[in-house]
N, C-alpha and C. Protein backbone atom coordinates (compact mmCIF):
# COMPACT_ATOMS: atom_id res chain seq x y z
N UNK A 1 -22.05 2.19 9.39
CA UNK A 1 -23.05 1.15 9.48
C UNK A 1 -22.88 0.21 8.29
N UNK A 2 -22.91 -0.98 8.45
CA UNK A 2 -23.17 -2.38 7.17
C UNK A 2 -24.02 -2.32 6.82
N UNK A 3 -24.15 -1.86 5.71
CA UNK A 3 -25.34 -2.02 4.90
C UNK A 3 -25.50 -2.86 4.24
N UNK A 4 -24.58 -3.55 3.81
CA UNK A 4 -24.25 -5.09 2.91
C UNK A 4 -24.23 -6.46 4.03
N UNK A 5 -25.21 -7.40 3.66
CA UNK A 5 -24.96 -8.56 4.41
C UNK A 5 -23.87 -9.58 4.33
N UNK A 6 -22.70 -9.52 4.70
CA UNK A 6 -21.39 -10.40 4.29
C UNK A 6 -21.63 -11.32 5.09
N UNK A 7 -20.91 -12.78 4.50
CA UNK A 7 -20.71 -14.06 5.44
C UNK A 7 -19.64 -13.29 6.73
N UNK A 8 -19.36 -14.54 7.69
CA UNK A 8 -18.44 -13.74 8.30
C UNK A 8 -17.16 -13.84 7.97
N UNK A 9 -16.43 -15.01 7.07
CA UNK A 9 -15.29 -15.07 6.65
C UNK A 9 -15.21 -13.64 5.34
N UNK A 10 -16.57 -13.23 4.76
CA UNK A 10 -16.40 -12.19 4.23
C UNK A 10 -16.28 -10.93 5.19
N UNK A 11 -16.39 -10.88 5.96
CA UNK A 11 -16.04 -9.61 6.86
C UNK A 11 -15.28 -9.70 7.40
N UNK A 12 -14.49 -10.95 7.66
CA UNK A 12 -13.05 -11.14 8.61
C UNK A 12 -11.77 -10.40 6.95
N UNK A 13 -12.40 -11.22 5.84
CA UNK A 13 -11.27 -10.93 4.76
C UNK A 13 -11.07 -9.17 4.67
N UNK A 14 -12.46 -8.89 4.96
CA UNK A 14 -12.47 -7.09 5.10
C UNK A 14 -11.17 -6.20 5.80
N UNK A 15 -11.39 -7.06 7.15
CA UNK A 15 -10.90 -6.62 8.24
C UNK A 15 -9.22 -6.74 8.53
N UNK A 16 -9.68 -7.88 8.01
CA UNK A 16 -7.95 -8.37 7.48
C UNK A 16 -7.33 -7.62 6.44
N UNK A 17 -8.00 -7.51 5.28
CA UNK A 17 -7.03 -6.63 4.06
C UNK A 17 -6.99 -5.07 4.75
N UNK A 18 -7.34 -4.54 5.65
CA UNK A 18 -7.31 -3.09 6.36
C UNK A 18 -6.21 -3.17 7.22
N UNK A 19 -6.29 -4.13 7.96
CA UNK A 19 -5.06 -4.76 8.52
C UNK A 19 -3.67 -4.89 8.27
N UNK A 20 -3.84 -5.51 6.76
CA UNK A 20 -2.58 -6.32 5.97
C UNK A 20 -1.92 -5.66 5.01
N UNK A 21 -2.96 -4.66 4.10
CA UNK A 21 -2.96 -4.38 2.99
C UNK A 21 -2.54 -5.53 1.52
N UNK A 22 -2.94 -6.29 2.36
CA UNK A 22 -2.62 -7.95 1.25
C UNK A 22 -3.54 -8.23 0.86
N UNK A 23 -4.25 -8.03 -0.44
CA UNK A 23 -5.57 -9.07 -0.95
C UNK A 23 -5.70 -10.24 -0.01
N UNK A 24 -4.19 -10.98 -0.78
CA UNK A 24 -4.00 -12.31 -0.61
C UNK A 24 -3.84 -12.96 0.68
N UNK A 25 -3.15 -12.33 1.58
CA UNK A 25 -2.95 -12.48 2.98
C UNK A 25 -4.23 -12.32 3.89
N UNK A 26 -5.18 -11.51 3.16
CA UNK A 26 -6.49 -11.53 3.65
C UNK A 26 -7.44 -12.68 3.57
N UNK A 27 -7.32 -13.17 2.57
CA UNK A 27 -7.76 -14.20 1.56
C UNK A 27 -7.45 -15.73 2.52
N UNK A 28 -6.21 -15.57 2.79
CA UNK A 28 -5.54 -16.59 3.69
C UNK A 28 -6.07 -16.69 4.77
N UNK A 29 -6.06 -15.35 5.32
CA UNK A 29 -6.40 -15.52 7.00
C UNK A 29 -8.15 -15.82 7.10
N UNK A 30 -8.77 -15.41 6.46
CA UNK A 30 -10.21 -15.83 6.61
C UNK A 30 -10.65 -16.65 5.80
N UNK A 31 -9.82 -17.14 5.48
CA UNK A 31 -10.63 -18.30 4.77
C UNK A 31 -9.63 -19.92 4.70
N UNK A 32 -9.98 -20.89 4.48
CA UNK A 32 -8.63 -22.11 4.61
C UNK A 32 -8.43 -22.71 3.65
N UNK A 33 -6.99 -22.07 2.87
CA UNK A 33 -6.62 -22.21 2.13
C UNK A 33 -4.93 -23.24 2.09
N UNK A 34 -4.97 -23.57 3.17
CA UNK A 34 -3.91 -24.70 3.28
C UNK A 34 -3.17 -25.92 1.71
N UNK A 35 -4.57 -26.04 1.24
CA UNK A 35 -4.04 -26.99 -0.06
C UNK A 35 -4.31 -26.18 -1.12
N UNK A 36 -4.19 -24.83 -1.27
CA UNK A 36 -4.60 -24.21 -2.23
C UNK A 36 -2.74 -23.57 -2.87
N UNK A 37 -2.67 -23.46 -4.07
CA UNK A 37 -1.76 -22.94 -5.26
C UNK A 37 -1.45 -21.41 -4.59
N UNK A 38 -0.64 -20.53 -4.67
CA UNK A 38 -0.19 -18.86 -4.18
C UNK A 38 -1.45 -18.53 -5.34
N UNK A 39 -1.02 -19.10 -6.43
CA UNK A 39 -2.35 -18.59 -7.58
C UNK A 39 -3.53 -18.55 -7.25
N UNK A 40 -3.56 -19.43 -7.09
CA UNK A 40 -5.61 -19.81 -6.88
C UNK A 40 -5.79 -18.68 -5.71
N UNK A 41 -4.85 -18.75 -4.28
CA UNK A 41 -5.21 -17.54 -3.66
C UNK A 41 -5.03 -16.07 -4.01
N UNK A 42 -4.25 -15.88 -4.74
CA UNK A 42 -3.92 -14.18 -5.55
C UNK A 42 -5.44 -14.49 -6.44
N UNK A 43 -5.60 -15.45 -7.28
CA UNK A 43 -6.75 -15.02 -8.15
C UNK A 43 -8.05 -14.84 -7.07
N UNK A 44 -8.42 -15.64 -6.41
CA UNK A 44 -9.47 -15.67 -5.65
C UNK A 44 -9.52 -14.17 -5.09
N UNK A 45 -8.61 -14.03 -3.95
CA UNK A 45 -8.69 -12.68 -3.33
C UNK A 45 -8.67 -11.55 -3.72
N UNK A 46 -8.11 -11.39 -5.29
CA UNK A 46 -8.54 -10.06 -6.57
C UNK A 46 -9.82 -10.03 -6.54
N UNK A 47 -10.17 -11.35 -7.24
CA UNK A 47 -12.11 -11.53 -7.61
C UNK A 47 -12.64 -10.69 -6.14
N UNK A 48 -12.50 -11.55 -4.95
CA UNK A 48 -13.37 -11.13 -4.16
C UNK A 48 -13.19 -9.66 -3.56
N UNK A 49 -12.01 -9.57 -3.28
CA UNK A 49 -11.71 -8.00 -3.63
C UNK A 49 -12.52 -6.71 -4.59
N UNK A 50 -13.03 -7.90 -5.76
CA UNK A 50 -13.53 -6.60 -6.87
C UNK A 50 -15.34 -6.48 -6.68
N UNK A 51 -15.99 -7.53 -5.87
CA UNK A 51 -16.89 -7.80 -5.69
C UNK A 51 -17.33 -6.53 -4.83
N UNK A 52 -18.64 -6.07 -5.15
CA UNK A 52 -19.13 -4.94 -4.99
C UNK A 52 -19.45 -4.82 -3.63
N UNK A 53 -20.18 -5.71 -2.97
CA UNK A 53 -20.50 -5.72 -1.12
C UNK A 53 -19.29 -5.63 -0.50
N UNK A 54 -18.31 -6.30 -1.04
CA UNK A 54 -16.65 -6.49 -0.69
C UNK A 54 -15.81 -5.06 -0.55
N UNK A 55 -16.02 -4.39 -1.60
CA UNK A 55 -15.16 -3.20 -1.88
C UNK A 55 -16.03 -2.14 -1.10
N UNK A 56 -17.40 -2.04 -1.39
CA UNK A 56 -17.90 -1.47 -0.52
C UNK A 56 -17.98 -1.47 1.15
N UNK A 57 -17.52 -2.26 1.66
CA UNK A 57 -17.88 -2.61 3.09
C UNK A 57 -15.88 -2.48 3.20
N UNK A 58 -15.40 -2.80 2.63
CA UNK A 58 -13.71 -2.18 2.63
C UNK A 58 -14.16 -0.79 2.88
N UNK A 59 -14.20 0.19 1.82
CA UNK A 59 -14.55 1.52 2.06
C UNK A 59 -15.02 2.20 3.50
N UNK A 60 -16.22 1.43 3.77
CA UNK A 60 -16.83 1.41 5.03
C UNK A 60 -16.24 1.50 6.40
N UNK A 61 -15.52 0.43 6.37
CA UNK A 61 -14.33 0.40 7.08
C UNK A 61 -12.93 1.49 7.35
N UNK A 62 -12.62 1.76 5.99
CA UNK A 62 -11.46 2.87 5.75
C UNK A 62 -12.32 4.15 6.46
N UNK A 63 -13.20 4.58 6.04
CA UNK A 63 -13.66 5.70 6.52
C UNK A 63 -13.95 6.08 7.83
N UNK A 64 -14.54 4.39 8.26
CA UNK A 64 -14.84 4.15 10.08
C UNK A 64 -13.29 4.86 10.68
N UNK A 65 -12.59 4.28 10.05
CA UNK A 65 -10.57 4.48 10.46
C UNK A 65 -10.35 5.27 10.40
N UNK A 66 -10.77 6.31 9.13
CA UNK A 66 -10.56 7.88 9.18
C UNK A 66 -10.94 8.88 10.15
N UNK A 67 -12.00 8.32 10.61
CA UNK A 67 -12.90 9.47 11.43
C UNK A 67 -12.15 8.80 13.05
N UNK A 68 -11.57 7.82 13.47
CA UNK A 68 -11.01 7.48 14.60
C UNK A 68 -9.53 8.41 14.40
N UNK A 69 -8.59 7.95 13.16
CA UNK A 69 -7.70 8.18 13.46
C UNK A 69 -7.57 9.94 13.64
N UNK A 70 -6.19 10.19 14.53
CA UNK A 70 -5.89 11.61 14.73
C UNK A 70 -5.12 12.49 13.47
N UNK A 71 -5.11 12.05 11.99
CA UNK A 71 -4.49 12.73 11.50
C UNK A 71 -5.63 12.44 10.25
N UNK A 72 -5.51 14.03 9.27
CA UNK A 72 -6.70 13.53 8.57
C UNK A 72 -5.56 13.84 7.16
N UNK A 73 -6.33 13.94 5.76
CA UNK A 73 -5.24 13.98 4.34
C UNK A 73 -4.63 15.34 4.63
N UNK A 74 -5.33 16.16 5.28
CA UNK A 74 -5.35 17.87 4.84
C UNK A 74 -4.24 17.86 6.07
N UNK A 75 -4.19 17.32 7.00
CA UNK A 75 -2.92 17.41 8.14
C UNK A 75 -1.63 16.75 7.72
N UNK A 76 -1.33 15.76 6.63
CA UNK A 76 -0.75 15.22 6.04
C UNK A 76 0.07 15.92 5.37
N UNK A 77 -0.62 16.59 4.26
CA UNK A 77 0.11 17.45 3.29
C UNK A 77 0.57 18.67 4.08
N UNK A 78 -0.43 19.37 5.13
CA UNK A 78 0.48 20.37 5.67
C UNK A 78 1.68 19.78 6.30
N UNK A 79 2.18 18.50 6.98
CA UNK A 79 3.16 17.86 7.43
C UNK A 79 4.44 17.80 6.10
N UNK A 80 4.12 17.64 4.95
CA UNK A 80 4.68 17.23 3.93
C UNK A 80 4.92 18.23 3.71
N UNK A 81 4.36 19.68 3.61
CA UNK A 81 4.78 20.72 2.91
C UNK A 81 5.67 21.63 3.51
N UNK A 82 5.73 21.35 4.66
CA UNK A 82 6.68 21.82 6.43
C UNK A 82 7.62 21.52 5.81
N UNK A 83 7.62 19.62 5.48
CA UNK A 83 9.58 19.46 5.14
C UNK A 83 9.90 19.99 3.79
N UNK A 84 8.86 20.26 2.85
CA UNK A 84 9.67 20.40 1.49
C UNK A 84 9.81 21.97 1.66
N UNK A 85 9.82 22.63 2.84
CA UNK A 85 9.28 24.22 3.13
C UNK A 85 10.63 24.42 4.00
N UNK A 86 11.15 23.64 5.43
CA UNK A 86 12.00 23.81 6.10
C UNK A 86 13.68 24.04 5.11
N UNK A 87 14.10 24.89 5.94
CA UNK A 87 15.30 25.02 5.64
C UNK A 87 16.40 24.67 6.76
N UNK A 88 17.82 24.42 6.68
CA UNK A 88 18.68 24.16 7.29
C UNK A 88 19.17 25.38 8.21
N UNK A 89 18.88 26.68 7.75
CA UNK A 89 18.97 28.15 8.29
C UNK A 89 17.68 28.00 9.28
N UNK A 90 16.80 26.76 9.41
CA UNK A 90 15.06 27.52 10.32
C UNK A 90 16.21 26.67 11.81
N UNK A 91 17.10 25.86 11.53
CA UNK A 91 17.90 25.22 12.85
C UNK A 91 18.97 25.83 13.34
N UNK A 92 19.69 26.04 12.30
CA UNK A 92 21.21 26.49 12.29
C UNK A 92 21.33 28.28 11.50
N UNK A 93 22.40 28.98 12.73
CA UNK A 93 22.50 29.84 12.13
C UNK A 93 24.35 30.24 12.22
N UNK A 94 24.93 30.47 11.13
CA UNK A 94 26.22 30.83 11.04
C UNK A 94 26.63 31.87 10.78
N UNK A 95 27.98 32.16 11.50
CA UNK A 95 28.44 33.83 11.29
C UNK A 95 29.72 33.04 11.30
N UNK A 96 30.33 33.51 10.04
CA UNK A 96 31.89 33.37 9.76
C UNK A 96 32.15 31.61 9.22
N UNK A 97 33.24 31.39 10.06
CA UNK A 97 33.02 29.45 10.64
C UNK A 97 32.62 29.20 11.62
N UNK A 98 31.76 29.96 12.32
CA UNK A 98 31.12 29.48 13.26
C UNK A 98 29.27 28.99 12.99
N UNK A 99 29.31 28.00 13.52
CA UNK A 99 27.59 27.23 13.24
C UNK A 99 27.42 26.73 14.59
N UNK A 100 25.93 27.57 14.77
CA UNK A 100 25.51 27.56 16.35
C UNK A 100 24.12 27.52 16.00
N UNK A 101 23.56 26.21 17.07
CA UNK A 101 22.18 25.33 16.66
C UNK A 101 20.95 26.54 17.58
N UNK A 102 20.34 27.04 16.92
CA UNK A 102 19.03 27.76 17.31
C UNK A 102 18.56 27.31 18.60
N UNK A 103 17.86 27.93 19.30
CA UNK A 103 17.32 27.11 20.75
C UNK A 103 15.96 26.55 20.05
N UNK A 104 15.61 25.33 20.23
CA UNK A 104 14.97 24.66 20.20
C UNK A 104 13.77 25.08 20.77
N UNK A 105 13.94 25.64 22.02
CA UNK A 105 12.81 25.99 22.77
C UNK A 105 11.68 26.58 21.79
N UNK A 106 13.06 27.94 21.03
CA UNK A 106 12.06 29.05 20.24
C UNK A 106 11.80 28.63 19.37
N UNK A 107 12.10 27.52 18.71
CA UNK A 107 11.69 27.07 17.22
C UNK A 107 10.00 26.94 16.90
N UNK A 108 9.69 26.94 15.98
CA UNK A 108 8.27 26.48 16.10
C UNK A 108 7.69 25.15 15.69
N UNK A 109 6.98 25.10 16.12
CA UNK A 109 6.66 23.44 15.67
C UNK A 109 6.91 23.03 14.64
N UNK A 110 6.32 23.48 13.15
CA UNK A 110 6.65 23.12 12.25
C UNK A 110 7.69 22.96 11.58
N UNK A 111 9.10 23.54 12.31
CA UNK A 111 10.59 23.35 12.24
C UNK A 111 10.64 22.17 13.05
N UNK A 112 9.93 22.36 14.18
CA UNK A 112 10.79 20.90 15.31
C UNK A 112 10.24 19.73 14.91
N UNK A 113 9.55 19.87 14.11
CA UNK A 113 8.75 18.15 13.23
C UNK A 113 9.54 18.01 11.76
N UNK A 114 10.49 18.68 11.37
CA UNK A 114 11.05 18.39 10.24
C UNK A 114 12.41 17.84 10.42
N UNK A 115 12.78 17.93 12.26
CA UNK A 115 13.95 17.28 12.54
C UNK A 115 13.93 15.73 12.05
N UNK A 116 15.01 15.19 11.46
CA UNK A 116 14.64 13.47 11.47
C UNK A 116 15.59 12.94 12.25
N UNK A 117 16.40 13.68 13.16
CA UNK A 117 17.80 13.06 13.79
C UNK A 117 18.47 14.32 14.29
N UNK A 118 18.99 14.31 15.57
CA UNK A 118 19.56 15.20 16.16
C UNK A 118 20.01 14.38 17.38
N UNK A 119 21.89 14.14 17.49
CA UNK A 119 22.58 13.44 18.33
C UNK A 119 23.87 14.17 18.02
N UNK A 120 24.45 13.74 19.31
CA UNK A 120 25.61 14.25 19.45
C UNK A 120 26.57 13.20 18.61
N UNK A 121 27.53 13.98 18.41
CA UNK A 121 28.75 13.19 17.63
C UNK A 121 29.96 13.83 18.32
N UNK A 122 31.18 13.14 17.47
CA UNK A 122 32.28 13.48 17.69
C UNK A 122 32.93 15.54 17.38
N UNK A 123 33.05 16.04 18.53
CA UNK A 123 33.13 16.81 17.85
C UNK A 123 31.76 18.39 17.86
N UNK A 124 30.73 17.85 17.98
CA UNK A 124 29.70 18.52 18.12
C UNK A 124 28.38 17.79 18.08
N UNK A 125 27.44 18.27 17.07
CA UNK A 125 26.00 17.65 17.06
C UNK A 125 25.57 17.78 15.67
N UNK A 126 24.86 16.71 15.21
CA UNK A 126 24.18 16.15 14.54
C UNK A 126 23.26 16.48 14.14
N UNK A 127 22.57 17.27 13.29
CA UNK A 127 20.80 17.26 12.69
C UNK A 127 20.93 17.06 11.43
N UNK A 128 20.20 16.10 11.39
CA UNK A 128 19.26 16.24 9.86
C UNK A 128 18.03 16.28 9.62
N UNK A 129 17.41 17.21 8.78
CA UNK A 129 16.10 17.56 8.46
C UNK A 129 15.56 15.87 7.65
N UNK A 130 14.07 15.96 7.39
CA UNK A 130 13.62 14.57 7.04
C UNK A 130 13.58 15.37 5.51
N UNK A 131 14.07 14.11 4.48
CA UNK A 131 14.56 14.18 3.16
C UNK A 131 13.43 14.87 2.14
N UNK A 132 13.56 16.34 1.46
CA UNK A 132 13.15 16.91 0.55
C UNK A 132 12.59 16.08 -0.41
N UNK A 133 12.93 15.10 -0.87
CA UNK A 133 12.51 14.81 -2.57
C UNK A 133 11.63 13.36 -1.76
N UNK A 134 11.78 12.86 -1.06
CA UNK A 134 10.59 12.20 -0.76
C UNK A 134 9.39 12.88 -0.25
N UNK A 135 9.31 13.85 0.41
CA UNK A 135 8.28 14.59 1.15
C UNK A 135 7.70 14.63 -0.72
N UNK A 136 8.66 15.32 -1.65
CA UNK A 136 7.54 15.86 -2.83
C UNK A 136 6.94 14.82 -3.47
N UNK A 137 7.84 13.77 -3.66
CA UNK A 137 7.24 12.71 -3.82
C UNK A 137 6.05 11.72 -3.40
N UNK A 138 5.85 11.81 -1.93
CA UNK A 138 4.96 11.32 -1.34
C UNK A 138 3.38 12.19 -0.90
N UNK A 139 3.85 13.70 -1.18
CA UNK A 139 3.07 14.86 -1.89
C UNK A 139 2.43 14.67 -3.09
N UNK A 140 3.19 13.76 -3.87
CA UNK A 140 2.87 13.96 -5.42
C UNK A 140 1.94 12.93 -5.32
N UNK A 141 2.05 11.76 -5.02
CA UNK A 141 1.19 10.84 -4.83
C UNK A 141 0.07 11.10 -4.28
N UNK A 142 0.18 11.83 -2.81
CA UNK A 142 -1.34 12.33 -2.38
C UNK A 142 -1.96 12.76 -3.11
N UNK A 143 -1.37 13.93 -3.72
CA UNK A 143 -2.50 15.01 -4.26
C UNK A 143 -2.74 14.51 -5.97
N UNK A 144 -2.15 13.63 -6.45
CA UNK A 144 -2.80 13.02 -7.73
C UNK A 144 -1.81 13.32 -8.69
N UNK A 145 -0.58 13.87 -8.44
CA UNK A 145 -0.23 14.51 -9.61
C UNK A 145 0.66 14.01 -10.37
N UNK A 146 1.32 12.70 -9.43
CA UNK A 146 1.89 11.55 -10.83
C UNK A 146 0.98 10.75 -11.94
N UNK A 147 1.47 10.66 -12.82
CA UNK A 147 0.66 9.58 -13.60
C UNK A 147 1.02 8.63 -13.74
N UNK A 148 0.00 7.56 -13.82
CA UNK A 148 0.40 6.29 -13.40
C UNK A 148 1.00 6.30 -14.96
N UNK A 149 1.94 4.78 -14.55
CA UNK A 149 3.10 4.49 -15.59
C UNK A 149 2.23 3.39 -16.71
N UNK A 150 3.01 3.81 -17.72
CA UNK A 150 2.54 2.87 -18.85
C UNK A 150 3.71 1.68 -19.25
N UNK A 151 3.94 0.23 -19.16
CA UNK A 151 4.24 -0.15 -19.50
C UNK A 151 3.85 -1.39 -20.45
N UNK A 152 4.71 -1.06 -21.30
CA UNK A 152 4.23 -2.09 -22.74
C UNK A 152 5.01 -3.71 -22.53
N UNK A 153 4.56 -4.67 -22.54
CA UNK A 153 4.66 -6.06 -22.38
C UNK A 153 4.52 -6.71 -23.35
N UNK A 154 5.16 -6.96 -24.24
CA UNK A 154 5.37 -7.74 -25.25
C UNK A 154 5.99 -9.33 -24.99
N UNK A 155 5.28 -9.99 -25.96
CA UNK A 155 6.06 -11.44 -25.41
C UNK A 155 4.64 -12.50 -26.43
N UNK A 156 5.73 -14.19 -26.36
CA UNK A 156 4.38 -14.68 -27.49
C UNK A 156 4.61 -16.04 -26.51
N UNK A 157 3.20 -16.95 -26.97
CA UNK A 157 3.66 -17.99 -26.51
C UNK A 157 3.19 -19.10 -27.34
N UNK A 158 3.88 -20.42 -27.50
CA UNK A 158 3.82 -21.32 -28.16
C UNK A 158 2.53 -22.27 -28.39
N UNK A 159 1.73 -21.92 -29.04
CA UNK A 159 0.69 -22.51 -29.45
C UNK A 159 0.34 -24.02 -30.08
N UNK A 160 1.60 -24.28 -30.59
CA UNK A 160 1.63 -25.04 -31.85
C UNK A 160 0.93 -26.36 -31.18
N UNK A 161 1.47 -26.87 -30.57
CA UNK A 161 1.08 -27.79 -30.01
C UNK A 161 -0.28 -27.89 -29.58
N UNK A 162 -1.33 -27.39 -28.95
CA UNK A 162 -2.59 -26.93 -29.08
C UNK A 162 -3.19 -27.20 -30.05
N UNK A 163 -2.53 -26.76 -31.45
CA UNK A 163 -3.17 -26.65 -32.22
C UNK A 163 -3.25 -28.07 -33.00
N UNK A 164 -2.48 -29.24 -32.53
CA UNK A 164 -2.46 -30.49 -33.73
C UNK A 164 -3.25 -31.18 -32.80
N UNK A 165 -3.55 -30.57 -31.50
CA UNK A 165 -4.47 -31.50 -30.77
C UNK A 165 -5.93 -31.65 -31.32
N UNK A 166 -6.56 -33.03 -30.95
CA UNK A 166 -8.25 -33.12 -31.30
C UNK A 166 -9.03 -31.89 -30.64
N UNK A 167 -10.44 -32.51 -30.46
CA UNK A 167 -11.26 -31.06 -29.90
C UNK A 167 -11.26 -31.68 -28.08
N UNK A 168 -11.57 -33.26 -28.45
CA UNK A 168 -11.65 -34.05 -27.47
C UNK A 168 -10.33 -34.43 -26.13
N UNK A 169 -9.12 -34.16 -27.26
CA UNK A 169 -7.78 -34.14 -26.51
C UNK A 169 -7.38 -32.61 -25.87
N UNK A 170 -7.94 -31.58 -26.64
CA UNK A 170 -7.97 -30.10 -25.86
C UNK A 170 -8.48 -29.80 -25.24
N UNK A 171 -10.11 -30.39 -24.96
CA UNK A 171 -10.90 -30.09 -23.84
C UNK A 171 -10.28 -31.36 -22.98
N UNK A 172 -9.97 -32.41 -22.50
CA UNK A 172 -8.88 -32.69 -21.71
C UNK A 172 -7.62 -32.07 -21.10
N UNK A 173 -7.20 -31.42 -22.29
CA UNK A 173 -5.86 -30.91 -21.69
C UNK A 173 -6.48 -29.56 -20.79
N UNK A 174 -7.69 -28.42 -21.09
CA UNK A 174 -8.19 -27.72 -19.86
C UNK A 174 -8.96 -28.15 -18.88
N UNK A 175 -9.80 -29.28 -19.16
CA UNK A 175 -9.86 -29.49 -17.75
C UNK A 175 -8.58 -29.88 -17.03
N UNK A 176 -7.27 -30.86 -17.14
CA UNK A 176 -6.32 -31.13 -16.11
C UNK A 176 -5.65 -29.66 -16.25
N UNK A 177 -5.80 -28.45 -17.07
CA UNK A 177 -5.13 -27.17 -16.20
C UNK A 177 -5.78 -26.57 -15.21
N UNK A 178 -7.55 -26.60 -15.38
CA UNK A 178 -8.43 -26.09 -14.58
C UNK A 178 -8.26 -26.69 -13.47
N UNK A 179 -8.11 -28.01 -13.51
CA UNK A 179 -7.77 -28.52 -12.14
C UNK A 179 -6.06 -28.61 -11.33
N UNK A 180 -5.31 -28.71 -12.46
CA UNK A 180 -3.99 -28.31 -11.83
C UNK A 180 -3.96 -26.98 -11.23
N UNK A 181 -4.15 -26.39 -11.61
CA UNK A 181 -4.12 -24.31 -11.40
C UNK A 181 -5.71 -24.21 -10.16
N UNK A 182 -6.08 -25.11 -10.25
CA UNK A 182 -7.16 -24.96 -8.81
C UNK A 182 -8.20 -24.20 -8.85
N UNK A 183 -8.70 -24.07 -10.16
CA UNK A 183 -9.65 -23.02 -10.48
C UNK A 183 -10.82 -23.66 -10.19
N UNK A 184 -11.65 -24.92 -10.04
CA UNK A 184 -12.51 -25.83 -9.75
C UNK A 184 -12.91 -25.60 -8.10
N UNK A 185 -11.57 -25.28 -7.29
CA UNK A 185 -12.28 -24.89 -5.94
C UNK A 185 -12.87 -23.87 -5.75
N UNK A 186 -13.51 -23.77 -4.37
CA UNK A 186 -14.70 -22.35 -4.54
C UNK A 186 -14.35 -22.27 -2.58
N UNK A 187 -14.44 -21.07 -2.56
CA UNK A 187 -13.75 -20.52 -1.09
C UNK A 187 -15.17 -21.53 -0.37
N UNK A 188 -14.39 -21.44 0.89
CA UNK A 188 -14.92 -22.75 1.96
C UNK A 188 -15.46 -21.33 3.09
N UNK A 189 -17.29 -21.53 2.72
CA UNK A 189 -17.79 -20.29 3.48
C UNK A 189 -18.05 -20.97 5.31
C-alpha cells in the first residue's frame, strides 16, 4: 500500500528506476529533460532518489516484486551453493580412459541445474558445469561478506585565479556556472 503521496511523475520515476535500475534513466523517462546537461540529470535523479517518500515508496515497490516473484534470497543461495557444491564426478563417471555421462534421468535436480551447456561435439559430448568462483562470488555479495572497497582520490585544483577575482566578479563567475551546469532548473512536475 502507498502510504506516501507522490506526484505522478514521482511515481512513474519509482517505477521506472525498478525497471531500469538507472537513477538517471528514471529521471529521464518521467520527467522532460530534453534541454537538460547528463549532469543536471545524474545530480537531480541522486537528490530525488535520496528523498525519503522516494526511497521509501522504491522499497514499497521492491517488496510488492518480492512477494510476486517465484524465487525468494533463501532459494537463491541454495541455487548458488548447488554450483559451488556440484562436482564434475555428480555428471561424469570414469573407469580407466573411459568417461561415460551419468543418465540424466537419475540425476537429481540440483546436479541438473548446475549444467550450463551440454551439446554434442566432434567426437562425443560436451558439459560444462556453471562457473565455481562466480557462484562464490555472487554468494559473497548476497550474504554481505565482501567489504566494500576503499579508494583514496587524491588530486588538486587550480584556484589561483578565483582568488585575484573581486567579490562582485566571483559572485558573477557562480552564478554563469550555476547556470551553465543547470543547477537553476527545478524538475517540470
Amino acid at each position: 500500500m502507498n502510504m506516501t503521496k507522490l506526484t505522478p511523475k514521482q511515481e512513474n520515476f519509482c517505477n521506472y528506476y525498478l525497471e531500469t535500475g538507472n537513477a538517471s534513466e528514471a529521471y529521464r523517462r518521467a520527467y522532460s529533460c530534453e534541454n537538460m546537461k547528463d549532469e543536471t540529470v545524474n545530480e537531480r535523479s541522486c537528490r530525488l532518489l535520496k528523498e525519503y517518500k522516494i526511497s521509501t515508496r522504491v522499497r514499497q515497490l521492491q517488496e510488492k516484486l518480492q512477494e510476486k516473484s517465484d524465487i525468494t534470497k533463501i532459494e537463491a543461495v541454495k541455487e548458488l551453493t548447488n554450483i559451488v557444491r556440484a562436482r564434475v564426478t555428480d555428471v561424469l563417471f570414469a573407469r580407466g580412459t573411459t568417461i561415460k555421462i551419468k543418465n540424466l534421468e537419475e540425476l537429481p535436480d540440483h546436479i541438473v541445474s548446475c549444467i550450463s551447456v551440454m551439446k554434442k561435439v566432434k567426437g562425443g559430448i560436451e558439459i560444462k558445469l556453471y562457473d565455481k568462483i562466480s557462484a562464490i562470488d555472487r554468494l559473497s555479495k548476497l550474504l554481505g561478506w565482501d567489504e566494500p572497497s576503499k579508494i583514496d582520490i587524491h588530486g588538486s585544483v587550480n584556484t589561483s585565479f578565483l582568488e585575484q577575482m573581486s567579490n562582485e566578479e566571483l559572485e558573477e563567475f557562480i552564478r554563469g556556472e550555476i547556470d551553465r551546469q543547470g543547477f537553476n532548473e527545478t524538475p517540470k512536475e
